[in-house]
PDB file of N, CA and C in Angstrom:
ATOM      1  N   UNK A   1      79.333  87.850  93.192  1.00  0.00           N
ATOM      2  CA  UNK A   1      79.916  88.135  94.484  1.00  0.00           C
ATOM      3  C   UNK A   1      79.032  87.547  95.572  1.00  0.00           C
ATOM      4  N   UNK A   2      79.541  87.104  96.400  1.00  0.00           N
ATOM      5  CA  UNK A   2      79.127  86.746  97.476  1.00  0.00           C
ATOM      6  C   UNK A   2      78.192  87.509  98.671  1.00  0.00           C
ATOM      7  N   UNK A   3      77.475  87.434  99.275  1.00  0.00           N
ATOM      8  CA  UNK A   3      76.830  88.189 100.651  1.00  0.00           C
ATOM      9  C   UNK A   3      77.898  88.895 101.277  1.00  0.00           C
ATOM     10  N   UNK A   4      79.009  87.722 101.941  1.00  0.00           N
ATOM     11  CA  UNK A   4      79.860  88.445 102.311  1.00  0.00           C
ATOM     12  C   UNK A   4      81.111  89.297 102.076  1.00  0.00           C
ATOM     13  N   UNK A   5      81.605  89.090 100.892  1.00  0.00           N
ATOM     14  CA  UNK A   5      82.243  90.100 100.306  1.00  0.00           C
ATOM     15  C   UNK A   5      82.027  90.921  99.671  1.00  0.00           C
ATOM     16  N   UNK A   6      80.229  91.213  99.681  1.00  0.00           N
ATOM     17  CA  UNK A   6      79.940  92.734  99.032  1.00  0.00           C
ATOM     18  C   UNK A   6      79.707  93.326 100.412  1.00  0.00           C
ATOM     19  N   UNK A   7      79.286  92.820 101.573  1.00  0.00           N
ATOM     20  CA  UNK A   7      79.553  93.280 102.870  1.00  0.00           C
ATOM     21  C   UNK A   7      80.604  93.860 103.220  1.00  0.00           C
ATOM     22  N   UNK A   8      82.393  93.077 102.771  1.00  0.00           N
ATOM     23  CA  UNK A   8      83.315  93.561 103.035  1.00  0.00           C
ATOM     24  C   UNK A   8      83.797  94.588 102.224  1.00  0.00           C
ATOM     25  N   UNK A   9      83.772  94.573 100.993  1.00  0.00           N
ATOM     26  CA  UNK A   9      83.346  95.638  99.891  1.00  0.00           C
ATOM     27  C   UNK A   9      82.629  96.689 100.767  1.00  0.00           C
ATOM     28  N   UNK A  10      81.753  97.168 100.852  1.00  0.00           N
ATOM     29  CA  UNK A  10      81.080  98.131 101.108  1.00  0.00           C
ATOM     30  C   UNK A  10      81.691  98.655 103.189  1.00  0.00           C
ATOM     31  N   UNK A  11      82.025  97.545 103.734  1.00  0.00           N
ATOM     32  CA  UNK A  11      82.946  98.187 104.915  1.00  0.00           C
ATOM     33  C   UNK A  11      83.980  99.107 104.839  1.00  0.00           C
ATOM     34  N   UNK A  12      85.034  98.135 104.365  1.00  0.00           N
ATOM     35  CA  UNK A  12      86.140  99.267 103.476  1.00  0.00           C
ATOM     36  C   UNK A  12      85.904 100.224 103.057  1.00  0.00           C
ATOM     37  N   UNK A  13      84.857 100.033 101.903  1.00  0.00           N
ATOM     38  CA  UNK A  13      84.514 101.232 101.315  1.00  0.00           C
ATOM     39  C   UNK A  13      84.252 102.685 102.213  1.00  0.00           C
ATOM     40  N   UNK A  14      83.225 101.642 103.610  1.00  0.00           N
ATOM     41  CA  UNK A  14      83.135 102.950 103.737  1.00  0.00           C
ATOM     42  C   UNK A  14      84.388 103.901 105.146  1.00  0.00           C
ATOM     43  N   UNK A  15      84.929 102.660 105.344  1.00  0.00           N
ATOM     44  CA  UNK A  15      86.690 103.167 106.458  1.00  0.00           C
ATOM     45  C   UNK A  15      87.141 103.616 105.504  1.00  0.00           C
ATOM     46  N   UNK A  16      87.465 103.697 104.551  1.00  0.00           N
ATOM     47  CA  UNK A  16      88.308 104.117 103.782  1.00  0.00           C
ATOM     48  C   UNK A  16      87.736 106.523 103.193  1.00  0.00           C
ATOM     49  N   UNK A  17      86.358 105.926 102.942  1.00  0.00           N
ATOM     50  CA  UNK A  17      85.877 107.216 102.448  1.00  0.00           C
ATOM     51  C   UNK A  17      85.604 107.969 103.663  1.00  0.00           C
ATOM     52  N   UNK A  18      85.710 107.432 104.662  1.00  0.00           N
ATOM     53  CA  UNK A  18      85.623 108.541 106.547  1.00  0.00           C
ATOM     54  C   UNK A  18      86.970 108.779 106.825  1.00  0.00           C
ATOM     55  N   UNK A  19      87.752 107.918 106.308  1.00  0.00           N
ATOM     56  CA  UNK A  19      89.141 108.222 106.777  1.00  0.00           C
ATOM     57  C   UNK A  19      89.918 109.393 105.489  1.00  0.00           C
ATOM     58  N   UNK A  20      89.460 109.156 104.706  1.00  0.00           N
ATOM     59  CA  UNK A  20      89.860 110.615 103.551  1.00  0.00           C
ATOM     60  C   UNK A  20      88.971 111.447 103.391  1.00  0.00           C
ATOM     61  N   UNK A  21      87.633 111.513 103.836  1.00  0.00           N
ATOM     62  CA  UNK A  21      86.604 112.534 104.024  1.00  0.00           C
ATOM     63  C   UNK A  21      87.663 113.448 105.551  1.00  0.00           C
ATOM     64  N   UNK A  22      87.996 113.179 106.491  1.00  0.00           N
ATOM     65  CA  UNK A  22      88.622 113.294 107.499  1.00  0.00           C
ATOM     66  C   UNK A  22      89.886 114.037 107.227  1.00  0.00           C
ATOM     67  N   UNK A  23      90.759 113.529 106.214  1.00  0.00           N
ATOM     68  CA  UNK A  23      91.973 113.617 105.627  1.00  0.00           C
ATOM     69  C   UNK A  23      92.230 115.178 104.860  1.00  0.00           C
ATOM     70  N   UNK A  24      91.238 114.590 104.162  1.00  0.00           N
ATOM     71  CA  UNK A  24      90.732 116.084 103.260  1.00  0.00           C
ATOM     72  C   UNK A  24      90.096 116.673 104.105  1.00  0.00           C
ATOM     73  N   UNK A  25      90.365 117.976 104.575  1.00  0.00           N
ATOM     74  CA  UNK A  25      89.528 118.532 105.208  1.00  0.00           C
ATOM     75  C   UNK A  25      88.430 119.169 104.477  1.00  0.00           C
ATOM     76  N   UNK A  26      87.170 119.104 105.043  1.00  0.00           N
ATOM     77  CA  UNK A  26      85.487 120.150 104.352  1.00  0.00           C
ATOM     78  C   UNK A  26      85.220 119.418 103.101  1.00  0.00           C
ATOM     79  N   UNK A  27      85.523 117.876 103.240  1.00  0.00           N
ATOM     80  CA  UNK A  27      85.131 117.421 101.992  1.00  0.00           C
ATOM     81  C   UNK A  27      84.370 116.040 102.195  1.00  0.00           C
ATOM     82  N   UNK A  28      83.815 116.079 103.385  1.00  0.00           N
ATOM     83  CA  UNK A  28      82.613 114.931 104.193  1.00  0.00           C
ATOM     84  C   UNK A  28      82.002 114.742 102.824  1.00  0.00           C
ATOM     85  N   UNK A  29      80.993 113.968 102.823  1.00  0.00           N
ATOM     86  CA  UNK A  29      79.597 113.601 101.864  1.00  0.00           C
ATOM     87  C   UNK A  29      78.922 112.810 102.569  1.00  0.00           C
ATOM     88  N   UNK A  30      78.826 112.604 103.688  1.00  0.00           N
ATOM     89  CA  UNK A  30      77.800 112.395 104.468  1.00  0.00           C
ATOM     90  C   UNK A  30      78.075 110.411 104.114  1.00  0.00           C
ATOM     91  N   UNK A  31      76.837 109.909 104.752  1.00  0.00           N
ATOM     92  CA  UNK A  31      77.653 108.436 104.877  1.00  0.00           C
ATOM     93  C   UNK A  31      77.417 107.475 103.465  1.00  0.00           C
ATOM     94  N   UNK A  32      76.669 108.009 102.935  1.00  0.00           N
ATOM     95  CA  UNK A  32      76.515 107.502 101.645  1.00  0.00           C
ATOM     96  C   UNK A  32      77.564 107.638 100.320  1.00  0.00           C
ATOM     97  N   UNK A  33      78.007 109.040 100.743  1.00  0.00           N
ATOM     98  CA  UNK A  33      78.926 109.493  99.514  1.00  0.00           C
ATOM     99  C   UNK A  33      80.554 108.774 100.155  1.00  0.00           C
ATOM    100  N   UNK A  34      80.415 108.948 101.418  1.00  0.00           N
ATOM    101  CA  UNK A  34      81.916 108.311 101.935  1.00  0.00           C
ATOM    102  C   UNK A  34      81.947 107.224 101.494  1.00  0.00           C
ATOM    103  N   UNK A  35      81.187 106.091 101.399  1.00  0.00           N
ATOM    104  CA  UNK A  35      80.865 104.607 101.124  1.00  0.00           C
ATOM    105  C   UNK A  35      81.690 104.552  99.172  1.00  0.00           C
ATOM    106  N   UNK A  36      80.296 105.722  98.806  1.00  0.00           N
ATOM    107  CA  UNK A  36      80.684 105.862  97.373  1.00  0.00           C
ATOM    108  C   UNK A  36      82.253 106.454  96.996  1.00  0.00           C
ATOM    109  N   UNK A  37      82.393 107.146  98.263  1.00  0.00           N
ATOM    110  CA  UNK A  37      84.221 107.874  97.574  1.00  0.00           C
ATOM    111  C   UNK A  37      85.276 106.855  97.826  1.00  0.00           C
ATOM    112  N   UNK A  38      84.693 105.606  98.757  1.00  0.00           N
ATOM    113  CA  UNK A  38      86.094 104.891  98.923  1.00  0.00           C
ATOM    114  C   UNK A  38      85.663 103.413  98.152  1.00  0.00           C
ATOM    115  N   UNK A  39      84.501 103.107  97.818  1.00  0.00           N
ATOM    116  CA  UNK A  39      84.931 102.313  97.061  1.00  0.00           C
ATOM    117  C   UNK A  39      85.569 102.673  95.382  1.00  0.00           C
ATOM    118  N   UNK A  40      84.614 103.794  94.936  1.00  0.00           N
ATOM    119  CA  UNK A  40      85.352 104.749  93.789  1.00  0.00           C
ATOM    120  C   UNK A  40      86.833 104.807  94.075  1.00  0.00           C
ATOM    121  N   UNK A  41      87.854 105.246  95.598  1.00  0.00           N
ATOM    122  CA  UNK A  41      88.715 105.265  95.624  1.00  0.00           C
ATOM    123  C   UNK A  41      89.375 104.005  95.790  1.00  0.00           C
ATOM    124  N   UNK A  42      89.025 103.159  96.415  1.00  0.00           N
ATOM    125  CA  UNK A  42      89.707 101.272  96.008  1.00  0.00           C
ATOM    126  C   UNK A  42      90.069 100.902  94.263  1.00  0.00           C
ATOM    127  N   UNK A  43      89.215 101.588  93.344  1.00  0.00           N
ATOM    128  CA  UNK A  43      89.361 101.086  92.158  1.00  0.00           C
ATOM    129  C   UNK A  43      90.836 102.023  91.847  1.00  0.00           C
ATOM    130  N   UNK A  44      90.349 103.477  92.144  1.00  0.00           N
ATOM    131  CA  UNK A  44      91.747 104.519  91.797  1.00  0.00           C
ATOM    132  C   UNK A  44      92.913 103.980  92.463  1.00  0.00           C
ATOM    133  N   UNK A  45      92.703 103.973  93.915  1.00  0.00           N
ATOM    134  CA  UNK A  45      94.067 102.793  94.560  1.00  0.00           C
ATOM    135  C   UNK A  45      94.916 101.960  93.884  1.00  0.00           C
ATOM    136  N   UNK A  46      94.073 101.086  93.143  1.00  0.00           N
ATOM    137  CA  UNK A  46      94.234 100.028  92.671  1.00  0.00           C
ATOM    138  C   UNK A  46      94.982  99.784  90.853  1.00  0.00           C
ATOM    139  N   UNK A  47      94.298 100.898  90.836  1.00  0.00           N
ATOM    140  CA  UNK A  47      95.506 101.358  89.224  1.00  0.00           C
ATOM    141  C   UNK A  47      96.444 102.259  90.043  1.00  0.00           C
ATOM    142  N   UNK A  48      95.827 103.233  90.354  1.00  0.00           N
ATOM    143  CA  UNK A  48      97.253 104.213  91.045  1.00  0.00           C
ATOM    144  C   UNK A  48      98.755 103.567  91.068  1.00  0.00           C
ATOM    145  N   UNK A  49      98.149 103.366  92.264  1.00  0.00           N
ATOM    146  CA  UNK A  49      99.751 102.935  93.076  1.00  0.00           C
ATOM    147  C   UNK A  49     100.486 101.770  92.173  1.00  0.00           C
ATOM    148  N   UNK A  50     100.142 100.790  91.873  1.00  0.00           N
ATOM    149  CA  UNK A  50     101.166  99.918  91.136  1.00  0.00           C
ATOM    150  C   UNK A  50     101.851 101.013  89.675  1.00  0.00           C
ATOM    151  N   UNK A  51     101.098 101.921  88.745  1.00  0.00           N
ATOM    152  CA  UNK A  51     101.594 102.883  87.795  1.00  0.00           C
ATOM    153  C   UNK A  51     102.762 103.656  88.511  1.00  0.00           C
ATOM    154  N   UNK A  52     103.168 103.648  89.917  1.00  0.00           N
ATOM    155  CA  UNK A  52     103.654 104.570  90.736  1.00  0.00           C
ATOM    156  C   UNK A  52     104.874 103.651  91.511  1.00  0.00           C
ATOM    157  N   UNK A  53     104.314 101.909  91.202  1.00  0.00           N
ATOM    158  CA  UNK A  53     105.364 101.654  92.157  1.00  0.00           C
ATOM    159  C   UNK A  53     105.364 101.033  93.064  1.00  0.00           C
ATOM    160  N   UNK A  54     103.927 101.278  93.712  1.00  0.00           N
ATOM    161  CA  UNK A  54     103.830 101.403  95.274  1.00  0.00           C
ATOM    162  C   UNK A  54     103.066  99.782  95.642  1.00  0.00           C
ATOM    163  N   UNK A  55     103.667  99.427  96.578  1.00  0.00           N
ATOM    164  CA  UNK A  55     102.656  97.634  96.802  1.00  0.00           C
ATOM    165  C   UNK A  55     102.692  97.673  98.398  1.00  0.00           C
ATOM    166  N   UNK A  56     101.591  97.846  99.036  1.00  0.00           N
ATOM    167  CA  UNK A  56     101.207  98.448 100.239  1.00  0.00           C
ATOM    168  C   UNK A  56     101.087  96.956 101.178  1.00  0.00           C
ATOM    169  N   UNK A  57     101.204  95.737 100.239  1.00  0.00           N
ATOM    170  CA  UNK A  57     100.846  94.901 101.116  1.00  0.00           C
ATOM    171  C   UNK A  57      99.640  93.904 100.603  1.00  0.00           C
ATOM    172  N   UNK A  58      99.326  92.082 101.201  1.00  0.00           N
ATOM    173  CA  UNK A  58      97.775  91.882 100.769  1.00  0.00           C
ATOM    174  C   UNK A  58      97.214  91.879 102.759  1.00  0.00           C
ATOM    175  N   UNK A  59      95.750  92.126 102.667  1.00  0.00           N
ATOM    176  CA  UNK A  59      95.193  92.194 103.371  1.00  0.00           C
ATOM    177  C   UNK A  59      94.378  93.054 103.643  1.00  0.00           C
ATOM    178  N   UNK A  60      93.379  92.783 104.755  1.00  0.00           N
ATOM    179  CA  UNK A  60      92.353  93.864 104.891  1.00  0.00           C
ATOM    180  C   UNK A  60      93.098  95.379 105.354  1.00  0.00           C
ATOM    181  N   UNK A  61      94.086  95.897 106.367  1.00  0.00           N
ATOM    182  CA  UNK A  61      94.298  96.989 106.335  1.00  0.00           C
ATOM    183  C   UNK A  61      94.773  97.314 105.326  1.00  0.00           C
ATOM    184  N   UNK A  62      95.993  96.661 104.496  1.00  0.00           N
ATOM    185  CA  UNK A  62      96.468  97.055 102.826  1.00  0.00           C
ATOM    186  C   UNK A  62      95.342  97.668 101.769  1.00  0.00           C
ATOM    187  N   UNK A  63      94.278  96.894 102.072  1.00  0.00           N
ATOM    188  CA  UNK A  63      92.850  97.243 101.429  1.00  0.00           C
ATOM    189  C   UNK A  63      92.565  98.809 101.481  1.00  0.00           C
ATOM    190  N   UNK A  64      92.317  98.739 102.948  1.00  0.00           N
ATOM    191  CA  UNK A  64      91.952 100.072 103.199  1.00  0.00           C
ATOM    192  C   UNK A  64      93.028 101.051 103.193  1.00  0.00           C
ATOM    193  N   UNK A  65      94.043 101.239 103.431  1.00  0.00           N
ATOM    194  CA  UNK A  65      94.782 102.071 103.078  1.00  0.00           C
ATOM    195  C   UNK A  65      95.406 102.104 101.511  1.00  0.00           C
ATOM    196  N   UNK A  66      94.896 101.428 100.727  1.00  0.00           N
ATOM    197  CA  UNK A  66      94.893 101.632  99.235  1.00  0.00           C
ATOM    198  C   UNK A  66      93.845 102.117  98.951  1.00  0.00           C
ATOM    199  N   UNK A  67      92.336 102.410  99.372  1.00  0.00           N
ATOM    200  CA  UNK A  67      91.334 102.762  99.137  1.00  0.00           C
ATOM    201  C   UNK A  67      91.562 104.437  99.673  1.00  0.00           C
ATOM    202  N   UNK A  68      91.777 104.149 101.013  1.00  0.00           N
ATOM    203  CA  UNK A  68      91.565 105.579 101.009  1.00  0.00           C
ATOM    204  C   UNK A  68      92.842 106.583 100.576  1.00  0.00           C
ATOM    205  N   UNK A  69      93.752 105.676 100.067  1.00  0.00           N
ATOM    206  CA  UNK A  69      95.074 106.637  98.980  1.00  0.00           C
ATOM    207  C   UNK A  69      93.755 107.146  98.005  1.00  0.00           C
ATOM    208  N   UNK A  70      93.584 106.460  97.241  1.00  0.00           N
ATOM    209  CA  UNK A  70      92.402 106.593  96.649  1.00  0.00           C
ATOM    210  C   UNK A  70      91.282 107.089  96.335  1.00  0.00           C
ATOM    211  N   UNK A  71      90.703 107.610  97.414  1.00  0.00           N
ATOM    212  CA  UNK A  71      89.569 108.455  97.965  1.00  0.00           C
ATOM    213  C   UNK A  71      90.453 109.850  97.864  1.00  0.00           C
ATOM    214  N   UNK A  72      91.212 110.039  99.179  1.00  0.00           N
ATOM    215  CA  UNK A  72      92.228 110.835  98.973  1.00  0.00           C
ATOM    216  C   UNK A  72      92.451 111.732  97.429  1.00  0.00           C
ATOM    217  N   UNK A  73      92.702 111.059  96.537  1.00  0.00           N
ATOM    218  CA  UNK A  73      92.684 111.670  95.370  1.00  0.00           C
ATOM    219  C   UNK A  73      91.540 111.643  94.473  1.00  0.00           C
ATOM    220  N   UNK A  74      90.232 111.040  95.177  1.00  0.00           N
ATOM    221  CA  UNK A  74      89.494 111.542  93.996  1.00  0.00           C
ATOM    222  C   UNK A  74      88.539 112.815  94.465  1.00  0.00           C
ATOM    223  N   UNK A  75      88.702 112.662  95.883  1.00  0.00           N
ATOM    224  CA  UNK A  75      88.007 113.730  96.577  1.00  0.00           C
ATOM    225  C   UNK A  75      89.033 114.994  96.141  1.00  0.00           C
ATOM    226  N   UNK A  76      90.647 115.220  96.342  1.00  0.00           N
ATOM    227  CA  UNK A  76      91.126 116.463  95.912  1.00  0.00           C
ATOM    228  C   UNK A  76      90.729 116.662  94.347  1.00  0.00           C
ATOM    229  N   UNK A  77      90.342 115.807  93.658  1.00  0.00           N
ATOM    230  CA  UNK A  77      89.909 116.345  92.290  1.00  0.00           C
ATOM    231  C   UNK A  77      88.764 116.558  92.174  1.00  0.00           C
ATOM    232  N   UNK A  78      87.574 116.226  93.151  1.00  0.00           N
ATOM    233  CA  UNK A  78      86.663 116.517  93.049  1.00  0.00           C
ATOM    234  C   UNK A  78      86.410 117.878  93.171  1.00  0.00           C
ATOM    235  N   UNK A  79      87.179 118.532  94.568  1.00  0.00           N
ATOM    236  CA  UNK A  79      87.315 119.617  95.188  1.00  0.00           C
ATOM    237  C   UNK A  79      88.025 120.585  94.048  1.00  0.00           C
ATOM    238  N   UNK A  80      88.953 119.974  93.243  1.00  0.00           N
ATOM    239  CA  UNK A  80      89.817 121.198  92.366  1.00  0.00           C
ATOM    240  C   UNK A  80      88.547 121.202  90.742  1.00  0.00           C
ATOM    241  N   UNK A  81      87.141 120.121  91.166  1.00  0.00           N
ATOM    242  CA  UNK A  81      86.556 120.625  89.835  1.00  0.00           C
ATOM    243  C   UNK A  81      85.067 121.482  90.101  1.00  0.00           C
ATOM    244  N   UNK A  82      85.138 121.094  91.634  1.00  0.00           N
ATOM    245  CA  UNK A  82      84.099 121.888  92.302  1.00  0.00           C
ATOM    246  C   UNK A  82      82.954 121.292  92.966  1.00  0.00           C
ATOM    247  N   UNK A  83      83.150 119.966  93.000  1.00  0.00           N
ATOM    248  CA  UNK A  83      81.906 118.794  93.230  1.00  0.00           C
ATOM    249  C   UNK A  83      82.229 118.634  94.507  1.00  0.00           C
ATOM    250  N   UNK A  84      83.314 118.969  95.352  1.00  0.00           N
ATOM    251  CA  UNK A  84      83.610 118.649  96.538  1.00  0.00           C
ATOM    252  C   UNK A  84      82.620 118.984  97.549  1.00  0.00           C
ATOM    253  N   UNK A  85      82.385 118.210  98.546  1.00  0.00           N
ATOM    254  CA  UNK A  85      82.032 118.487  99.809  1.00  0.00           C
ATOM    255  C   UNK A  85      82.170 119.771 100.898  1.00  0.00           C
ATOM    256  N   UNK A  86      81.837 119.770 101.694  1.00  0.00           N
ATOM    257  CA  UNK A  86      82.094 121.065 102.646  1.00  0.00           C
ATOM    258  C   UNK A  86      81.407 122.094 102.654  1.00  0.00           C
ATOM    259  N   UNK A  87      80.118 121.875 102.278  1.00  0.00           N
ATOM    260  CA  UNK A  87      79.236 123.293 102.797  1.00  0.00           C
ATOM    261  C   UNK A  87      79.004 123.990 101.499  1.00  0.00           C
ATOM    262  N   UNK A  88      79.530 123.922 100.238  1.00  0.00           N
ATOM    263  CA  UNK A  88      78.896 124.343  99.190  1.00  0.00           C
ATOM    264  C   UNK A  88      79.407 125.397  99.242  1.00  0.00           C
ATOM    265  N   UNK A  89      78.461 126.871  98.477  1.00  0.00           N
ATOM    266  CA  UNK A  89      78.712 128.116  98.423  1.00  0.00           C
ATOM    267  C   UNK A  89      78.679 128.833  99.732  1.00  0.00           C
ATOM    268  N   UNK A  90      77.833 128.304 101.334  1.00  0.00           N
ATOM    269  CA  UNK A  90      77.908 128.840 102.369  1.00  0.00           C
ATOM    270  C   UNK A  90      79.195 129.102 103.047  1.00  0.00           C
ATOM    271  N   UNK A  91      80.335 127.558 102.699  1.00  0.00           N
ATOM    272  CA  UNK A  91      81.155 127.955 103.568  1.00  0.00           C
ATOM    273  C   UNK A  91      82.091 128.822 103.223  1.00  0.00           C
ATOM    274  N   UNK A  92      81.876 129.180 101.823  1.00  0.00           N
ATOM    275  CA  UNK A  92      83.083 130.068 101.316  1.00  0.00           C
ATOM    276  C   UNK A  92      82.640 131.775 101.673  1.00  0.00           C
ATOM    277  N   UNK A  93      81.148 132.112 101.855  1.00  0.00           N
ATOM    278  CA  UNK A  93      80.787 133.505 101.353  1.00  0.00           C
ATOM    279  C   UNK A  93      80.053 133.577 103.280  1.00  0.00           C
ATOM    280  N   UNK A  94      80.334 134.382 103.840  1.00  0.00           N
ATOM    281  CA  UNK A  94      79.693 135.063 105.133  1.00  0.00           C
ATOM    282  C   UNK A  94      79.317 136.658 105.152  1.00  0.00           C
ATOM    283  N   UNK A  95      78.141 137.016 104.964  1.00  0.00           N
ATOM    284  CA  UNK A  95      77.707 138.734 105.351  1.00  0.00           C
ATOM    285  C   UNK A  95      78.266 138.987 106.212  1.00  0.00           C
ATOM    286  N   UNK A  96      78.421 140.218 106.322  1.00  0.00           N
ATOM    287  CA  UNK A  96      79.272 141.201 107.510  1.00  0.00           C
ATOM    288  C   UNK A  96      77.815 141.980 107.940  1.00  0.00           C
ATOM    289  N   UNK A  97      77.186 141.194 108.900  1.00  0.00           N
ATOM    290  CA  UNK A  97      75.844 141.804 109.538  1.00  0.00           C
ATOM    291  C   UNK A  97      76.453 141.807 110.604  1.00  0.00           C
TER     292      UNK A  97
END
């Protein structure tokens, strides 16, 4: 790969994992994990949607909105296995002081 298309790689990656960190609500990972959830979610995108049907388009926004379909679902499975984002055990449990 090139300089600049692991540059563009890793842009996307990371519009894509702020824009479904966002989406999903309480499921941020801060800017490293967003980077990591949307390029993780570009690959899911990328089998996904054609198994489904779906052809969003070529180009850089097509990109990113296949990525963060993508993100989108790996973050709700992350969240339904417990790895999700959002504050951990704090945001679920508050004392009554």
């Amino acid at each position: 790969m090139a300089g600049q298309s692991i540059l563009a790689t890793l842009l996307i990656g990371f519009i894509a994992g702020w824009l479904a960190s966002h989406l999903v609500r309480g499921a941020g990972m801060g800017i490293v994990g967003d980077v990591i959830v949307g390029i993780l979610g570009a690959f899911i995108g990328a089998w996904l949607l054609p198994h489904l049907h779906v052809h969003l388009g070529v180009g850089t926004v097509a990109a990113i909105a296949n990525a963060t379909i993508g993100a989108m679902v790996l973050l709700v499975l992350l969240r339904l296995v417990g790895l999700g984002g959002g504050g951990g055990w704090r945001s679920g449990w508050r004392p009554r002081w």
